[in-house]
C-alpha atoms as a PDB file:
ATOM      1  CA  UNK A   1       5.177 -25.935  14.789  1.00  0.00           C
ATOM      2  CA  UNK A   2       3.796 -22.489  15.618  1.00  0.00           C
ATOM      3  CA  UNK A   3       6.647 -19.544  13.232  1.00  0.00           C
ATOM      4  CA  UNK A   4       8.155 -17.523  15.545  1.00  0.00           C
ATOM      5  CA  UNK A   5      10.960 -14.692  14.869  1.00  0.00           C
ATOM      6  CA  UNK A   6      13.317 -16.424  15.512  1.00  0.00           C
ATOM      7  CA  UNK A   7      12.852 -18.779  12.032  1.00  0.00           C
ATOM      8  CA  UNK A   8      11.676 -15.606  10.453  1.00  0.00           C
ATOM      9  CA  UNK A   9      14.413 -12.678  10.861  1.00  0.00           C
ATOM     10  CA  UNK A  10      13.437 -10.625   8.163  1.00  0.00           C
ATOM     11  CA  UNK A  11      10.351  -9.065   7.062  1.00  0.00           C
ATOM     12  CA  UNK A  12       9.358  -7.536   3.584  1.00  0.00           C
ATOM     13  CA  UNK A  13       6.587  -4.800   3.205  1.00  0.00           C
ATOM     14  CA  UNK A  14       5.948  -3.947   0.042  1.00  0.00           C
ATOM     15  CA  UNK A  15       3.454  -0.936  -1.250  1.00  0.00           C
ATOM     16  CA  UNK A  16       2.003  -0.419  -4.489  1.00  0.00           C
ATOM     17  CA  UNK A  17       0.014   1.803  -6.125  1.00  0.00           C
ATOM     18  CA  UNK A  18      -1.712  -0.160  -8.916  1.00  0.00           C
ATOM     19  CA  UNK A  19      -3.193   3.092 -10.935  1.00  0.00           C
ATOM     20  CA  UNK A  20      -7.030   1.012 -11.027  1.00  0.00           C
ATOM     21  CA  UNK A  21      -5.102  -2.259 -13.101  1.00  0.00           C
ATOM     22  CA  UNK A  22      -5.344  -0.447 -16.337  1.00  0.00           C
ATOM     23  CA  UNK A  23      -2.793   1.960 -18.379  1.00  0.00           C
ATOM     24  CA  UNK A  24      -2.759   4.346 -21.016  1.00  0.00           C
ATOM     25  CA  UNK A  25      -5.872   6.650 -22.569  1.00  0.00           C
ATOM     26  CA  UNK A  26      -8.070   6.472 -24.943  1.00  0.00           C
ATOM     27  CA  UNK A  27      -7.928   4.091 -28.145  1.00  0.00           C
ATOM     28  CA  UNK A  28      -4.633   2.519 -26.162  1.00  0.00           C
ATOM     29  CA  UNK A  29      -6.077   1.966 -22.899  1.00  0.00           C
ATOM     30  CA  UNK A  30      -4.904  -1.507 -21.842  1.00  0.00           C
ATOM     31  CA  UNK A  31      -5.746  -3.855 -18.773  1.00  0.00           C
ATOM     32  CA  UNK A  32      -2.387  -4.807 -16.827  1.00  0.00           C
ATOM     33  CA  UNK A  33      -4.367  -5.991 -14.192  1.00  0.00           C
ATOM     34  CA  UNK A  34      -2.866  -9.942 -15.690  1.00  0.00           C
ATOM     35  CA  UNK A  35       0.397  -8.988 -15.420  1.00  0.00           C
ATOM     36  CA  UNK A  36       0.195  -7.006 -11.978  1.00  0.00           C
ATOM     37  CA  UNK A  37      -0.889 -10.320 -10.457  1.00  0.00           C
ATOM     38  CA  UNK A  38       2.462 -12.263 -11.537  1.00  0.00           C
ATOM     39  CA  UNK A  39       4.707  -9.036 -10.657  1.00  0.00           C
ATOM     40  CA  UNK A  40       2.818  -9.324  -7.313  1.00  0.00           C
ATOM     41  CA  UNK A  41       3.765 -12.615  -6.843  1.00  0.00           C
ATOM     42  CA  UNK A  42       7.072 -11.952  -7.427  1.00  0.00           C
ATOM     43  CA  UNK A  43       7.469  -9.207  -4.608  1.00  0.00           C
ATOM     44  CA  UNK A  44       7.333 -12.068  -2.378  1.00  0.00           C
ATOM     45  CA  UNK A  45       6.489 -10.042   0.475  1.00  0.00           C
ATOM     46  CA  UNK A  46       4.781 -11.175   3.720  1.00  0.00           C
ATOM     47  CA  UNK A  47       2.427  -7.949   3.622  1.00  0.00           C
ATOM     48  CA  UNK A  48       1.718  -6.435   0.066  1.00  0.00           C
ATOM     49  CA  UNK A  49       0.024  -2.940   0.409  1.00  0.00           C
ATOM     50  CA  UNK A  50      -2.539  -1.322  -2.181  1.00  0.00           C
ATOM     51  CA  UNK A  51      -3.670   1.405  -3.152  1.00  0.00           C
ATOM     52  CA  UNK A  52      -5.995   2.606  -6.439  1.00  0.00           C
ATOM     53  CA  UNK A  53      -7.451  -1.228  -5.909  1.00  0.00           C
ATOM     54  CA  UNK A  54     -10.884  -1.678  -8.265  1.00  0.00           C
ATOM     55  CA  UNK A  55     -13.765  -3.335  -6.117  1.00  0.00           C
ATOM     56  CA  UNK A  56     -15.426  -3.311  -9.320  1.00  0.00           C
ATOM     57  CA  UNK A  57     -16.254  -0.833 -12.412  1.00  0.00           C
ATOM     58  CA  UNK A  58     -19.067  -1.801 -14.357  1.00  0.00           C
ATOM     59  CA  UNK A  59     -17.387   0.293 -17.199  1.00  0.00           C
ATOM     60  CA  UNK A  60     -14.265  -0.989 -17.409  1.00  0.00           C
ATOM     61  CA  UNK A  61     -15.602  -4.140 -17.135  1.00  0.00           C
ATOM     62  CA  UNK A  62     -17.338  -3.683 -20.526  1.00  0.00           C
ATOM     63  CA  UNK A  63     -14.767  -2.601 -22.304  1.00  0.00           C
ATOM     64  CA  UNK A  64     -12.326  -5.212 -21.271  1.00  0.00           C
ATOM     65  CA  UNK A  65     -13.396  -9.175 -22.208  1.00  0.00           C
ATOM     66  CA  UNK A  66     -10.654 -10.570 -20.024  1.00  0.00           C
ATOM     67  CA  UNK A  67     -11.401  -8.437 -16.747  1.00  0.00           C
ATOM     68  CA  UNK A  68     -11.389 -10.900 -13.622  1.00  0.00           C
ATOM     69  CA  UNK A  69     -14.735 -11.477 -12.019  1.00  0.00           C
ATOM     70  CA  UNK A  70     -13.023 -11.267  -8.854  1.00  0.00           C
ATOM     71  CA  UNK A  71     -12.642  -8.002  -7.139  1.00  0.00           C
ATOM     72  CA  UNK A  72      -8.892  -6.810  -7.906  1.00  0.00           C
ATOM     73  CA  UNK A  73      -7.266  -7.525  -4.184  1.00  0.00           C
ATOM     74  CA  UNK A  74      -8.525 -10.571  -4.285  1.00  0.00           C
ATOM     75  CA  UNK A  75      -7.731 -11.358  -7.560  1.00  0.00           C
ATOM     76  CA  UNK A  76      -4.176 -10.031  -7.408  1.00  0.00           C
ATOM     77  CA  UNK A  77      -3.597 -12.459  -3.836  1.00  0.00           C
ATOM     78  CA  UNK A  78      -1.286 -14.924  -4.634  1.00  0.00           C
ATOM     79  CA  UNK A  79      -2.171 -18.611  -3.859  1.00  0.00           C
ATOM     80  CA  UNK A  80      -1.890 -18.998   0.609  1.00  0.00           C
ATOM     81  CA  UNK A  81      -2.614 -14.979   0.929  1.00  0.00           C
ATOM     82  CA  UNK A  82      -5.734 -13.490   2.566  1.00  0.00           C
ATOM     83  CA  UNK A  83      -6.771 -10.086   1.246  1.00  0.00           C
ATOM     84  CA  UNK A  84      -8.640  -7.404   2.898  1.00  0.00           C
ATOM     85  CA  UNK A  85     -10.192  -4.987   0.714  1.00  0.00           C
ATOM     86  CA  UNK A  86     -11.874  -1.324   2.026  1.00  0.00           C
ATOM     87  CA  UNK A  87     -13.421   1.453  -0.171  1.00  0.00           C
ATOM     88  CA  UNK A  88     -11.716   5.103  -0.104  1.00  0.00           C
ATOM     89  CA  UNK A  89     -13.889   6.178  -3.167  1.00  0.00           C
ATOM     90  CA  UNK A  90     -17.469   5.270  -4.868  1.00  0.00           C
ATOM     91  CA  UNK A  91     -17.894   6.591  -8.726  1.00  0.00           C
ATOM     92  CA  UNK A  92     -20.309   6.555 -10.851  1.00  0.00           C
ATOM     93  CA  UNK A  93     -19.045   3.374 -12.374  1.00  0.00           C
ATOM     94  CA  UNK A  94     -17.938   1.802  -9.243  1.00  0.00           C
ATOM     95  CA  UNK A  95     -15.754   1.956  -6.272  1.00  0.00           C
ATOM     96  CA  UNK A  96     -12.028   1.971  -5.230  1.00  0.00           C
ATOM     97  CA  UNK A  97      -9.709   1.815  -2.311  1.00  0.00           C
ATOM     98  CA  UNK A  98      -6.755   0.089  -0.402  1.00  0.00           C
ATOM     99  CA  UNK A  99      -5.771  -3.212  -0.257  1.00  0.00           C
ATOM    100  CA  UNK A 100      -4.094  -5.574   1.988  1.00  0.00           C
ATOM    101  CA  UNK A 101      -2.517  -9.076   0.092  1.00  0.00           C
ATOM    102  CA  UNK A 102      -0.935 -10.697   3.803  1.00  0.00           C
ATOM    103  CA  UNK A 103       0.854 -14.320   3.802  1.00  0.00           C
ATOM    104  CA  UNK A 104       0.133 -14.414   7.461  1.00  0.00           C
ATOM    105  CA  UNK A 105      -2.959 -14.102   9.456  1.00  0.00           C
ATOM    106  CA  UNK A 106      -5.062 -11.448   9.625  1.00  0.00           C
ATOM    107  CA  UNK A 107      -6.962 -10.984  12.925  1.00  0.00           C
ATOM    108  CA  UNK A 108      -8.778  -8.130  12.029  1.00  0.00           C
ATOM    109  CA  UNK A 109      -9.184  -5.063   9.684  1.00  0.00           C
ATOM    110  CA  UNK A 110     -11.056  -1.531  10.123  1.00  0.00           C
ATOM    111  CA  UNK A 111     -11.326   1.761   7.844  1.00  0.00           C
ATOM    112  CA  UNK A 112     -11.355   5.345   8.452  1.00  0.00           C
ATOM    113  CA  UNK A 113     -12.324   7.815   5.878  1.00  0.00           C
ATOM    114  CA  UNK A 114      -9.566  10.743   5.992  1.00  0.00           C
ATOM    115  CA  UNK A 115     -11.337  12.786   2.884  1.00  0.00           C
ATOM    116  CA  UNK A 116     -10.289  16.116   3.568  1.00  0.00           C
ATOM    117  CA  UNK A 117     -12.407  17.915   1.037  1.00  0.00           C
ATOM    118  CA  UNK A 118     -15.259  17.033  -1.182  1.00  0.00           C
ATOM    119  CA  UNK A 119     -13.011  16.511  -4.211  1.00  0.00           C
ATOM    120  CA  UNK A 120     -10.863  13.949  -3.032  1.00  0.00           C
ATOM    121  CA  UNK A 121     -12.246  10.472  -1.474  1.00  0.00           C
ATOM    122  CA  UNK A 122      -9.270   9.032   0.976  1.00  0.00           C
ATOM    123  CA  UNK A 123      -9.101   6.565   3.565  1.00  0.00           C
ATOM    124  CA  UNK A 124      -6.855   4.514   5.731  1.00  0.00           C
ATOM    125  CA  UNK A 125      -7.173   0.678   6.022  1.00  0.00           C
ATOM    126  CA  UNK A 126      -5.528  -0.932   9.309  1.00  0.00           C
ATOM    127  CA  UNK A 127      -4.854  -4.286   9.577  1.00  0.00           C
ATOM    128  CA  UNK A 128      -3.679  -6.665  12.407  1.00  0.00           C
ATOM    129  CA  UNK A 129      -1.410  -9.284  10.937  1.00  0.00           C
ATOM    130  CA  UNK A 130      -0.309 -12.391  13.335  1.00  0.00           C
ATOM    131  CA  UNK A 131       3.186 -12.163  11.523  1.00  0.00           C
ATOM    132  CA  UNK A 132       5.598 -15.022  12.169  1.00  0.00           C
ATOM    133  CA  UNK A 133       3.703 -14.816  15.782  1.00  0.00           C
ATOM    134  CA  UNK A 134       3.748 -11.440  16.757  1.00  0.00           C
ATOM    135  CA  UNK A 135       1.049  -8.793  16.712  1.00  0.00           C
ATOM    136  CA  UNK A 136       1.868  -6.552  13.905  1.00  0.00           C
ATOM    137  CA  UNK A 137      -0.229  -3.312  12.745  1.00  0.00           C
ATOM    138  CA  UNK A 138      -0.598  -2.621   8.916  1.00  0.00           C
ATOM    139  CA  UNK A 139      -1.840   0.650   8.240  1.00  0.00           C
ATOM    140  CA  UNK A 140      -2.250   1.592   4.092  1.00  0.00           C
ATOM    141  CA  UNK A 141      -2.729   5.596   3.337  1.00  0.00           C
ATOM    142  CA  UNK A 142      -3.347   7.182   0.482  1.00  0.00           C
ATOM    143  CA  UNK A 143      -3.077  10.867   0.853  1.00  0.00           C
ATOM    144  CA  UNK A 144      -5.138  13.509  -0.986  1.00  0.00           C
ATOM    145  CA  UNK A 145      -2.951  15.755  -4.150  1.00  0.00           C
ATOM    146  CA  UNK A 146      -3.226  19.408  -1.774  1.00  0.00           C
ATOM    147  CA  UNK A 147      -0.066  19.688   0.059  1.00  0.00           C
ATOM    148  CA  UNK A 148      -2.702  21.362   3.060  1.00  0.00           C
ATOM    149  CA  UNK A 149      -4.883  18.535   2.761  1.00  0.00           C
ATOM    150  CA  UNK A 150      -1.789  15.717   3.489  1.00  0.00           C
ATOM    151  CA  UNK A 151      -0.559  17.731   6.236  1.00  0.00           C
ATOM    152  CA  UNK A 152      -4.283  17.607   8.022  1.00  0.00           C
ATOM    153  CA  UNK A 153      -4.262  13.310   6.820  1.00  0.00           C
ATOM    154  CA  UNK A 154      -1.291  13.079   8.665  1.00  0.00           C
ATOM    155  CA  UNK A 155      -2.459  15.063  11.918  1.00  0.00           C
ATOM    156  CA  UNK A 156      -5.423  12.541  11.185  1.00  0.00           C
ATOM    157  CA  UNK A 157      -3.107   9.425  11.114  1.00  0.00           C
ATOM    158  CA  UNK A 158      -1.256  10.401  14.527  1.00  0.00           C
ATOM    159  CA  UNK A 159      -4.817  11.122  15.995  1.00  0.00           C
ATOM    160  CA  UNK A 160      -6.251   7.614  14.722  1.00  0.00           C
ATOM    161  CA  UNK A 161      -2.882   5.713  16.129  1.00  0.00           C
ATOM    162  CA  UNK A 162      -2.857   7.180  19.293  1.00  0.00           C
ATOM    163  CA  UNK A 163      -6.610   6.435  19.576  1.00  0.00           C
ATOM    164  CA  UNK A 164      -6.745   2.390  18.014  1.00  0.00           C
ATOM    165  CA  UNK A 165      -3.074   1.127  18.508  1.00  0.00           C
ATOM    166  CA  UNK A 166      -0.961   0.134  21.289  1.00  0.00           C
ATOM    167  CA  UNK A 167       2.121   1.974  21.386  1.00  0.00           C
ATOM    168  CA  UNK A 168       3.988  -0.513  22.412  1.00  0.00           C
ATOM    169  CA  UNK A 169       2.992  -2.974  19.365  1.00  0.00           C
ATOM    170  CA  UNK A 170       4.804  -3.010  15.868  1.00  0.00           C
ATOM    171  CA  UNK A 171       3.671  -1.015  13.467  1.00  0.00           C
ATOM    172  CA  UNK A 172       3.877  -0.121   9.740  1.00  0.00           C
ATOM    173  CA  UNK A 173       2.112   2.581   7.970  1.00  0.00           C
ATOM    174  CA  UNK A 174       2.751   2.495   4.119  1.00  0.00           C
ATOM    175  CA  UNK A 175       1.199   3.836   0.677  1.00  0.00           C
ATOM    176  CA  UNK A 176       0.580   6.553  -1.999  1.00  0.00           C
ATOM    177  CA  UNK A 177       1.956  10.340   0.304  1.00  0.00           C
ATOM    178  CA  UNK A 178       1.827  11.652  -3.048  1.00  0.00           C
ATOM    179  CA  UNK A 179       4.652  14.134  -1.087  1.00  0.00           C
ATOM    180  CA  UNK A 180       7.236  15.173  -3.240  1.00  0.00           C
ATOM    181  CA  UNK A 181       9.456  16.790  -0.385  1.00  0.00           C
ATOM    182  CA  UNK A 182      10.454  16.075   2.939  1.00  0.00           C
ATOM    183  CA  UNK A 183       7.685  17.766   5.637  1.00  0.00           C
ATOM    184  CA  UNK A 184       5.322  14.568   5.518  1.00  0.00           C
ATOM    185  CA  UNK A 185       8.844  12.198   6.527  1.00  0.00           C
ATOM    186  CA  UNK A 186       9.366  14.877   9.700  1.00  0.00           C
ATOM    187  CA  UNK A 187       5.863  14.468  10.424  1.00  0.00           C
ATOM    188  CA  UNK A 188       5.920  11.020  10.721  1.00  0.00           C
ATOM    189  CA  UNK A 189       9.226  11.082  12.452  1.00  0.00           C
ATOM    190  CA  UNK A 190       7.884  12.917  15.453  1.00  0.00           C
ATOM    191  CA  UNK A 191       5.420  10.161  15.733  1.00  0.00           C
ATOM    192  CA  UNK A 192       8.015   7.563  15.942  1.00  0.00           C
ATOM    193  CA  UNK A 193       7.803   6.260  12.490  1.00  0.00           C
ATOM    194  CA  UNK A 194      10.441   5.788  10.184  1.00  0.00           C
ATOM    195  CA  UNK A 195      12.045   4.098   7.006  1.00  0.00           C
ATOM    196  CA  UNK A 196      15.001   3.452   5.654  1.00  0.00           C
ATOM    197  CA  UNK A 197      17.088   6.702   5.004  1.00  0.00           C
ATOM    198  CA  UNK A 198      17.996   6.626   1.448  1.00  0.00           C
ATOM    199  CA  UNK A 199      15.822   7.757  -1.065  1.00  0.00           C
ATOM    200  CA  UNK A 200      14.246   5.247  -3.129  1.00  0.00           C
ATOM    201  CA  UNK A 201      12.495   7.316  -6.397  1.00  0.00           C
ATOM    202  CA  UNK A 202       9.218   5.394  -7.166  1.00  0.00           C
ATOM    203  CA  UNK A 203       7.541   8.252  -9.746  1.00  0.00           C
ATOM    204  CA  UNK A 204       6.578   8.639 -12.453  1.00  0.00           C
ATOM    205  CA  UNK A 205       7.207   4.194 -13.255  1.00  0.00           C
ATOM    206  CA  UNK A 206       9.071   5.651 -17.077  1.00  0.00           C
ATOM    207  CA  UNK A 207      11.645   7.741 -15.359  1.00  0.00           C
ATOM    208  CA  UNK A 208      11.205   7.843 -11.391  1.00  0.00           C
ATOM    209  CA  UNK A 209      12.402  11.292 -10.079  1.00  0.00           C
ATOM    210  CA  UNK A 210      10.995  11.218  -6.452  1.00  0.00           C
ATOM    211  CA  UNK A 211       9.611   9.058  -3.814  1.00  0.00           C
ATOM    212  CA  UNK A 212       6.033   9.384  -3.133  1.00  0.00           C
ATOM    213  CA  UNK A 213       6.012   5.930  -1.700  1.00  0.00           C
ATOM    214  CA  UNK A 214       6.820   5.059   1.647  1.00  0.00           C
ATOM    215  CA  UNK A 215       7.174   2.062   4.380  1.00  0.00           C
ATOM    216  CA  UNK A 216       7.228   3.655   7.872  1.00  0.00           C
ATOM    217  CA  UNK A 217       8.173   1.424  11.326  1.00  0.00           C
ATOM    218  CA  UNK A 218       7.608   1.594  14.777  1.00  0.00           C
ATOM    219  CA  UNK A 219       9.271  -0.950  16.505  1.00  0.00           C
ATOM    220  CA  UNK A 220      11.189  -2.949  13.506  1.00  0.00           C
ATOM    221  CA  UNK A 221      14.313  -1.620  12.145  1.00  0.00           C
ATOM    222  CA  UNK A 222      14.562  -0.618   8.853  1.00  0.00           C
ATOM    223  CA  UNK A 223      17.007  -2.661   6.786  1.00  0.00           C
ATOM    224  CA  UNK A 224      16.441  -1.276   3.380  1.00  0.00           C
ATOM    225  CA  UNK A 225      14.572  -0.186   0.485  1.00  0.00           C
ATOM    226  CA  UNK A 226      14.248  -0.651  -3.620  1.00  0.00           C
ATOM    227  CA  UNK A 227      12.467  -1.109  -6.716  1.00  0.00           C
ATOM    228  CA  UNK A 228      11.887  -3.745  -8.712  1.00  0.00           C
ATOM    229  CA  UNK A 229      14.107  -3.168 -12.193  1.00  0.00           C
ATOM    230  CA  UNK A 230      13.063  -4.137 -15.712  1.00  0.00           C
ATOM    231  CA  UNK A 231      10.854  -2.874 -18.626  1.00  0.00           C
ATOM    232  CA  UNK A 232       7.863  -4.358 -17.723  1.00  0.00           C
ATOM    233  CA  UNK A 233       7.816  -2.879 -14.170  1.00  0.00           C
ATOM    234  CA  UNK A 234       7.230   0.948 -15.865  1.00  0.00           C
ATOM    235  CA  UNK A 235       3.881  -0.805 -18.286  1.00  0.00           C
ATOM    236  CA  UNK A 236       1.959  -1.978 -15.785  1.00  0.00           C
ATOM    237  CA  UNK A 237       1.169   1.342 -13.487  1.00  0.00           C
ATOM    238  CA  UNK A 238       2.340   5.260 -13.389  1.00  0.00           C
ATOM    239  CA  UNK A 239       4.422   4.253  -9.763  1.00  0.00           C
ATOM    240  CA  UNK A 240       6.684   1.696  -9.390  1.00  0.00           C
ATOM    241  CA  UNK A 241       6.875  -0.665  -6.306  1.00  0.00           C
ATOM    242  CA  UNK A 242       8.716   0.038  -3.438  1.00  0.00           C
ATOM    243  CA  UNK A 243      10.129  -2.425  -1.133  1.00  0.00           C
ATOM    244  CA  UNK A 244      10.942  -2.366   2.303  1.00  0.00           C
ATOM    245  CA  UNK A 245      13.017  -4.994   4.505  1.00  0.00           C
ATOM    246  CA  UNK A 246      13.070  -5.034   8.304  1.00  0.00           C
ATOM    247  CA  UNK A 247      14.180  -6.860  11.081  1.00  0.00           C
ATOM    248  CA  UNK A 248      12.713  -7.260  14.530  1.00  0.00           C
ATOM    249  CA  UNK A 249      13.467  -4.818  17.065  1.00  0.00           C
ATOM    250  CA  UNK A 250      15.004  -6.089  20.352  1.00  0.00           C
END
């Protein structure tokens, strides 16, 4: 039987910033890349987005004896999920970027670099997901630290959706804003996106103070946001989770 909204009613987008699968400095450096796979899986979203996402790191991978031999998005896919995987950054060590972990089809993926200055690699990974039947867009930022810089990504963003997606299609656009006030949200707002309006602190993981994490709609209605609770949710990265619930728009 081909899914179709109707059996599906709500829809969970969830966005994660995974800090490269490894905390702490130094001597105490650990891999959490093990236990980001089962929190992950326990999201149970139909669309998990990435960011900070290891394509590999030939020094880290040294150091640690249990690092996966998979690339990270596809090792952190849980069983039935495709993943799409694009690099945002290459290092001397190895390369990173944004991730896509979908439960439903994906029909097709493309990147665009958004670096606004040689300091900071960025990029934008858009996906089309066949999502319970419909055509939805999946678009995962991950803006630069300059508050000029996210401004320009932005004016970037509305340039690159106006150019590659139909404006009558669903869409999401989620990630890292690394925004700690509210210009970015008005921004986004003019271009029709928007997310649930309470205010869902996601940083630092230890003691979250603000939200620089955020699931933006066109064309589904935001039900709500939150974070996943519990010790081990502040161990495994410096930003906790966010997740975002939505319904179809009629």
């Amino acid at each position: 039987m081909t899914p179709n909204r109707a059996d599906h009613p709500l829809l969970r987008i969830a966005t994660y910033n995974i800090h490269k699968g490894v905390q702490g400095l130094g001597p105490v450096k650990r891999l959490e890349i093990h236990n980001l796979g089962h929190a992950v899986e326990q999201l149970d979203a139909d669309v998990v987005c990435l960011q900070e996402v290891r394509y590999h790191n030939r020094r880290e991978q040294r150091r640690f004896e249990h690092w996966p031999a998979l690339s990270q998005a596809e090792f952190l896919a849980p069983p039935g999920y495709e993943s799409v995987y694009r690099t945002n950054a290459v290092t001397r060590d190895g390369e990173h970027g944004n991730a896509v972990l979908s439960r439903w089809p994906v029909m097709g993926h493309r990147h665009e670099d958004i670096s606004d200055h040689r300091f900071e690699q960025r990029g934008l990974l858009h996906t089309e997901v066949q999502l319970a039947g419909v055509g939805v867009h999946v678009v995962v930022v991950h803006l630069g630290l300059v508050p000029a810089s996210r401004v320009r990504q932005v004016e970037q963003l509305g340039r690159y959706l106006e150019r590659e997606v139909d404006p009558h299609a669903p869409l999401l656009v989620a990630g890292d804003f690394n925004d700690w006030g509210q210009r970015l949200s008005r921004m986004m707002a003019d271009m029709g996106l928007h997310e649930h309006g309470a205010r869902t602190p996601t940083f630092p993981a230890r003691l979250p103070l603000t939200q620089l994490d955020h699931v933006y709609a066109r064309g589904l209605k935001p039900v709500s946001t939150w974070v996943p609770r519990g010790r081990i949710w502040h161990q495994m990265s410096d930003h906790l989770p966010l997740v975002a619930d939505f319904t179809w728009q009629d």
